[in-house]
Protein backbone atom coordinates (compact mmCIF):
# COMPACT_ATOMS: atom_id res chain seq x y z
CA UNK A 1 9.51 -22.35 -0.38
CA UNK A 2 9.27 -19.14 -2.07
CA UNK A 3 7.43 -16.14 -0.14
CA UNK A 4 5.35 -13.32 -2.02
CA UNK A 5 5.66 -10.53 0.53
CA UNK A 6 3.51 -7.40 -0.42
CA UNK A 7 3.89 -4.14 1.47
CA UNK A 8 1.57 -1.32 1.80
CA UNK A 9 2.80 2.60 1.10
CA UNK A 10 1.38 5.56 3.05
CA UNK A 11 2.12 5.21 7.09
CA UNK A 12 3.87 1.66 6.48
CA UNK A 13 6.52 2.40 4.59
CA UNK A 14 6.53 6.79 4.22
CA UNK A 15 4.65 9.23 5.79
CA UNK A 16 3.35 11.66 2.79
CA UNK A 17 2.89 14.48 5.65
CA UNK A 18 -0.66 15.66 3.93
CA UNK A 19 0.30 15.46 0.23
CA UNK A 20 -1.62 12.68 -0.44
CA UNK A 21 -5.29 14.41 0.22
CA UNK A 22 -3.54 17.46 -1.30
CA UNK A 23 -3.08 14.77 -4.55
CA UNK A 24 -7.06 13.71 -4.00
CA UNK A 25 -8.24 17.20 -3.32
CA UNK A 26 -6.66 18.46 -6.59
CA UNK A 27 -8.49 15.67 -8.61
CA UNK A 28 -11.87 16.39 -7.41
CA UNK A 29 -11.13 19.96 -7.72
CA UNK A 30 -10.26 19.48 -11.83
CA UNK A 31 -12.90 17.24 -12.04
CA UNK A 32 -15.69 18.75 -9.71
CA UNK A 33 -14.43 22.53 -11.13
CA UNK A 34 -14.93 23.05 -7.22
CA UNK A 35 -12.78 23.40 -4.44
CA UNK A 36 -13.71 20.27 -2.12
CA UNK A 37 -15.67 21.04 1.40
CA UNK A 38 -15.07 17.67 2.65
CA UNK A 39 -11.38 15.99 2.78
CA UNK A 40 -10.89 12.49 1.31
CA UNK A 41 -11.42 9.74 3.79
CA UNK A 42 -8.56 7.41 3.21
CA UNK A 43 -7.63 4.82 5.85
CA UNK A 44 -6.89 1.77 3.80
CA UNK A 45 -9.77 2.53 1.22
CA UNK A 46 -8.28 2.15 -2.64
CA UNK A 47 -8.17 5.38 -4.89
CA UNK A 48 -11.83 4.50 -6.30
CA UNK A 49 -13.14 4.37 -3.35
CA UNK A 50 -11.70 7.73 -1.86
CA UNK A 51 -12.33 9.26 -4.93
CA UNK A 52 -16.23 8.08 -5.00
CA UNK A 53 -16.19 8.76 -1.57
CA UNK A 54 -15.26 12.72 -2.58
CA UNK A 55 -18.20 13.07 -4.89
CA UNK A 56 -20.87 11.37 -2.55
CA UNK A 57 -20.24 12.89 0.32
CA UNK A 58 -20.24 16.13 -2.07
CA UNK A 59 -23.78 14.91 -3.41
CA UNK A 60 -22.42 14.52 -6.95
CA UNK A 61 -22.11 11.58 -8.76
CA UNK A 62 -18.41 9.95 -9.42
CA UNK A 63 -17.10 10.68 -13.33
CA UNK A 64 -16.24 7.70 -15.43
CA UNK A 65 -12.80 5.96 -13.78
CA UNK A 66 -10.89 6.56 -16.54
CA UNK A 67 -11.22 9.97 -15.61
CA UNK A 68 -10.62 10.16 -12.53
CA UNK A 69 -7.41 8.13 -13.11
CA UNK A 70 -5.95 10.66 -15.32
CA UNK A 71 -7.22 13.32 -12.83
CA UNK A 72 -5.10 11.48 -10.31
CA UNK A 73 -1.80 10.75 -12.79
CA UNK A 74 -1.76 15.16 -13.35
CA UNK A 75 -2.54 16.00 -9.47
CA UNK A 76 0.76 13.38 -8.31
CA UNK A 77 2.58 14.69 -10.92
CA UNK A 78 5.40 17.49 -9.55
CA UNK A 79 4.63 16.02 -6.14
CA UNK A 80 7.75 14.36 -5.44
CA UNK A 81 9.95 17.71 -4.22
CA UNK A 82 6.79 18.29 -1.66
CA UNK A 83 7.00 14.62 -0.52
CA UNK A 84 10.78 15.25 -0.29
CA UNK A 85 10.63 17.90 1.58
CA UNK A 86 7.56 17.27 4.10
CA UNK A 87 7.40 13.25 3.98
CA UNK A 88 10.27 10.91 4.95
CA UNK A 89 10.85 7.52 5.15
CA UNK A 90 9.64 5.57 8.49
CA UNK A 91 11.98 3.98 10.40
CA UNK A 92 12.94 0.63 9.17
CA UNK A 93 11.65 0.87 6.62
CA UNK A 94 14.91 1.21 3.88
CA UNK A 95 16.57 -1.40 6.08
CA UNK A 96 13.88 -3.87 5.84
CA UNK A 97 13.44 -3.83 2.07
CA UNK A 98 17.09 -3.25 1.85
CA UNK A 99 17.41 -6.90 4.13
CA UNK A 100 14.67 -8.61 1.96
CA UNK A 101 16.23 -8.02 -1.57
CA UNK A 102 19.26 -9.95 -0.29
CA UNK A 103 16.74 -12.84 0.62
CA UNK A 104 16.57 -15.63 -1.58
CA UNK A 105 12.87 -16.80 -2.74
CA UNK A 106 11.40 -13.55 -1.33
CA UNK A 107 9.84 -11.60 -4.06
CA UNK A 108 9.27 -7.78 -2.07
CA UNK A 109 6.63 -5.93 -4.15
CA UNK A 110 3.83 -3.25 -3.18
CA UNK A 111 0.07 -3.58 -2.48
CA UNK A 112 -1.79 -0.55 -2.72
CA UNK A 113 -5.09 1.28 -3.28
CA UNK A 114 -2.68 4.13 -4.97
CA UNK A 115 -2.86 4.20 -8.60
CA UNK A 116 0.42 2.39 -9.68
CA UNK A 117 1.85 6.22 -11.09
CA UNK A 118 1.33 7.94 -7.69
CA UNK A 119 2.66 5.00 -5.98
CA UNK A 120 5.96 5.57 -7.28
CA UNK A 121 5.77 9.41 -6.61
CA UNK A 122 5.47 8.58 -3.53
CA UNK A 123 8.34 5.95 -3.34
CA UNK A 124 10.99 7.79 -5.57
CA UNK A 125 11.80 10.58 -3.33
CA UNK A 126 13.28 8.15 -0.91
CA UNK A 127 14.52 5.88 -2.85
CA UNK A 128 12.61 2.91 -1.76
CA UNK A 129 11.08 2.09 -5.08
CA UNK A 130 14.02 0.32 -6.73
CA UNK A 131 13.92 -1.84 -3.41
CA UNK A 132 11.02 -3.44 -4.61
CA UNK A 133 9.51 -5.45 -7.58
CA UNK A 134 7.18 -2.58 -8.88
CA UNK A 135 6.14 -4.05 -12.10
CA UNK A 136 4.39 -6.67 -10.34
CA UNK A 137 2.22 -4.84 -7.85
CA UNK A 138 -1.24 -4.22 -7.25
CA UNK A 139 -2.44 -0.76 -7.32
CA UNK A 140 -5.64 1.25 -7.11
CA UNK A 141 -6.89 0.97 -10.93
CA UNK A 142 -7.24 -3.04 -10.56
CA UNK A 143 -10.19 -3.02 -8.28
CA UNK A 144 -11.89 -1.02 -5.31
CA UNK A 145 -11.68 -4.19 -3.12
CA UNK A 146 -8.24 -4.59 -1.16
CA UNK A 147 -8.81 -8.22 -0.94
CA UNK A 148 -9.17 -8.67 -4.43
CA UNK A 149 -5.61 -6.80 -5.13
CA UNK A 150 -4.03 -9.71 -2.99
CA UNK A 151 -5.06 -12.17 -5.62
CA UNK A 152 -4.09 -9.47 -8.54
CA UNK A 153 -0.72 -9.21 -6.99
CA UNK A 154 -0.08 -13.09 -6.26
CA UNK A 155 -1.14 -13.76 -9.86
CA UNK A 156 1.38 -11.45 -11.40
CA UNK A 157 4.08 -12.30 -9.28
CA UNK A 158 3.70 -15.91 -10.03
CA UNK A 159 3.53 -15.33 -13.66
CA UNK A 160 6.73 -13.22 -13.40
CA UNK A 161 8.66 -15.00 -11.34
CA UNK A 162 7.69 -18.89 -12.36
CA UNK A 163 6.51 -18.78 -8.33
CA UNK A 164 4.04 -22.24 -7.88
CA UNK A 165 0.14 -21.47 -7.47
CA UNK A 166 0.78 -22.33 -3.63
CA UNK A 167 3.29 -19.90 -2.84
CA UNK A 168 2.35 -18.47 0.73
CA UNK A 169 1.91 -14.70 0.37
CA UNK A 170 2.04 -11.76 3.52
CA UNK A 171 0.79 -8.42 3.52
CA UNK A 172 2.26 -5.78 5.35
CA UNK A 173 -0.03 -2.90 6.15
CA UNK A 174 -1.17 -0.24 8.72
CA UNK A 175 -5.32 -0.55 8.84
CA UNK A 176 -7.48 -2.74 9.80
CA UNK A 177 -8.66 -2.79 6.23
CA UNK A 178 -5.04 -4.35 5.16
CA UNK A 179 -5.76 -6.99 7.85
CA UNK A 180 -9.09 -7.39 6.41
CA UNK A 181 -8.00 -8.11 3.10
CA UNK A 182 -5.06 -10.51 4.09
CA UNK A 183 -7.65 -12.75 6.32
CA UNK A 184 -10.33 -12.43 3.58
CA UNK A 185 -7.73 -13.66 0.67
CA UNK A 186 -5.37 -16.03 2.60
CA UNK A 187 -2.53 -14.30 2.97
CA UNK A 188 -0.70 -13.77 6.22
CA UNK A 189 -0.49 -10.75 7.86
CA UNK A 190 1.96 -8.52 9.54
CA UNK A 191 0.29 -5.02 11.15
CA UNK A 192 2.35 -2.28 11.95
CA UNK A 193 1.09 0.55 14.33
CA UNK A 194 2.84 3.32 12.48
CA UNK A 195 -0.23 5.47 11.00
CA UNK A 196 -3.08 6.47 13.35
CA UNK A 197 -4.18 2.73 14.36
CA UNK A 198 -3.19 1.52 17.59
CA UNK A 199 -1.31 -2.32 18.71
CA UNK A 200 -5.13 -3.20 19.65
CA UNK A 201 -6.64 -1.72 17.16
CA UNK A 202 -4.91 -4.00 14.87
CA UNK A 203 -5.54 -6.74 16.71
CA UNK A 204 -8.57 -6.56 17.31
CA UNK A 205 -9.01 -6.46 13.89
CA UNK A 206 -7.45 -9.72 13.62
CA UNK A 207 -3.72 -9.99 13.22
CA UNK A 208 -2.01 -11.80 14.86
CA UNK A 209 1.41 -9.97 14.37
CA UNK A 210 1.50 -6.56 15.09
CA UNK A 211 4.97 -4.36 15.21
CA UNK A 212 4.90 -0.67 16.42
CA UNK A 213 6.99 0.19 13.68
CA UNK A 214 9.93 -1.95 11.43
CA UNK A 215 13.00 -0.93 13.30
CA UNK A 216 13.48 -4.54 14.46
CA UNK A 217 14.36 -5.56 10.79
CA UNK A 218 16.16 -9.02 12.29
CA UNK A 219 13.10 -9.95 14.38
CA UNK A 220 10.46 -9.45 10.77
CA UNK A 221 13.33 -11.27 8.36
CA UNK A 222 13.51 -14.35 11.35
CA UNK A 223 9.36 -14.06 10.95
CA UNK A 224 9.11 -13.87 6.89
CA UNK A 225 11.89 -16.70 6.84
CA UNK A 226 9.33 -18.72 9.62
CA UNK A 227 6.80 -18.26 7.13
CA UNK A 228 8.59 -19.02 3.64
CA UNK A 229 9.25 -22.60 5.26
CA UNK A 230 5.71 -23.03 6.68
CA UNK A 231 6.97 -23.03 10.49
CA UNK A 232 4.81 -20.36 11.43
């Protein structure tokens, strides 16, 4: 059996080291024409919801998305020396998509409320986005809901790659929101405590896996395999 296995970006796989509410604050600040007083509130939420988030809690009322997209495309833009230079890769994480391309049946691709063009600025610098299936991700323009990216990303992938309807899908993520959206969408779920969430933060949240970080890249191939043949 095939296994759709969608990974998360900031504090799963890199740490962006503060350029990625540097990226939101320079949106609202060409959109707003004002510096912002409040920093985006991230922790799992999707790019329109941060970005909304930004004008409410500035008491203005969100632009059109299709602004705010392009907003978002010109801020990430130039970004990548900053993210090379301040971010880095976390540990495990090249190894373990480098281990899962070699899998057969896994399709490795991204799930993430980053709008698909800063999601590979923040990849490319480390090299990690030719490790996975980018084309076939779901990003922060599909939808505000995380949940509802799950089924955005298991449709495309399927279409892609010819993978049947049933093909079990797991989402690897670092909030309690990516937990959230794997319960609420029937996916599995792997947590890693790598961003600012604890072990039991993440599970009380719900999952039942939960890695401090991906250095044990045997140990999570032995668990995706477990799950690809409907063991686990």
């Amino acid at each position: 059996m095939p296994l759709i296995v969608l990974w998360d970006i900031d504090h799963t796989l890199i740490e962006n080291s503060g350029v990625s509410k540097e990226i939101y604050a320079a949106a609202f600040a060409a959109l707003a024409g004002r510096t912002p007083l409040h920093p985006a509130r991230t922790e799992g939420r999707t790019d329109r919801l941060i970005l909304a988030g930004m004008f409410r809690d500035h008491g203005m009322e969100p632009p059109a998305w299709e602004r705010i997209v392009r907003a978002l495309e010109v801020a990430g833009e130039g970004r990548e020396g900053d993210l090379a230079v301040r971010g880095r890769a976390l540990p495990g994480a090249r190894d373990a998509l480098e281990a899962l391309a070699g899998e057969s049946g896994m399709v490795s691709s991204v799930l993430t409320g980053n709008i698909a063009a800063n999601a590979r600025v923040k990849l490319r610098p480390f090299g990690l986005d030719a490790l996975l299936d980018m084309e076939c991700g779901a990003y922060g323009e599909h939808s505000e809901d995380r949940a509802a990216l799950v089924k955005v990303a298991r449709e495309r992938i399927q279409q892609t790659h010819g993978l049947p309807h049933d093909a079990p899908a797991v989402l690897i993520g670092d909030t309690p929101r990516d937990v959230q959206a794997a319960l609420g969408s029937d996916a599995h779920v792997i947590a890693v405590a790598s961003g600012i969430h604890s072990v039991d933060e993440l599970r009380a949240a719900g999952a039942s896996v939960v890695l401090s970080d991906l250095r044990d890249v045997s140990g999570l191939v032995s668990h995706l395999r477990s799950l690809a043949s409907g063991s686990d």
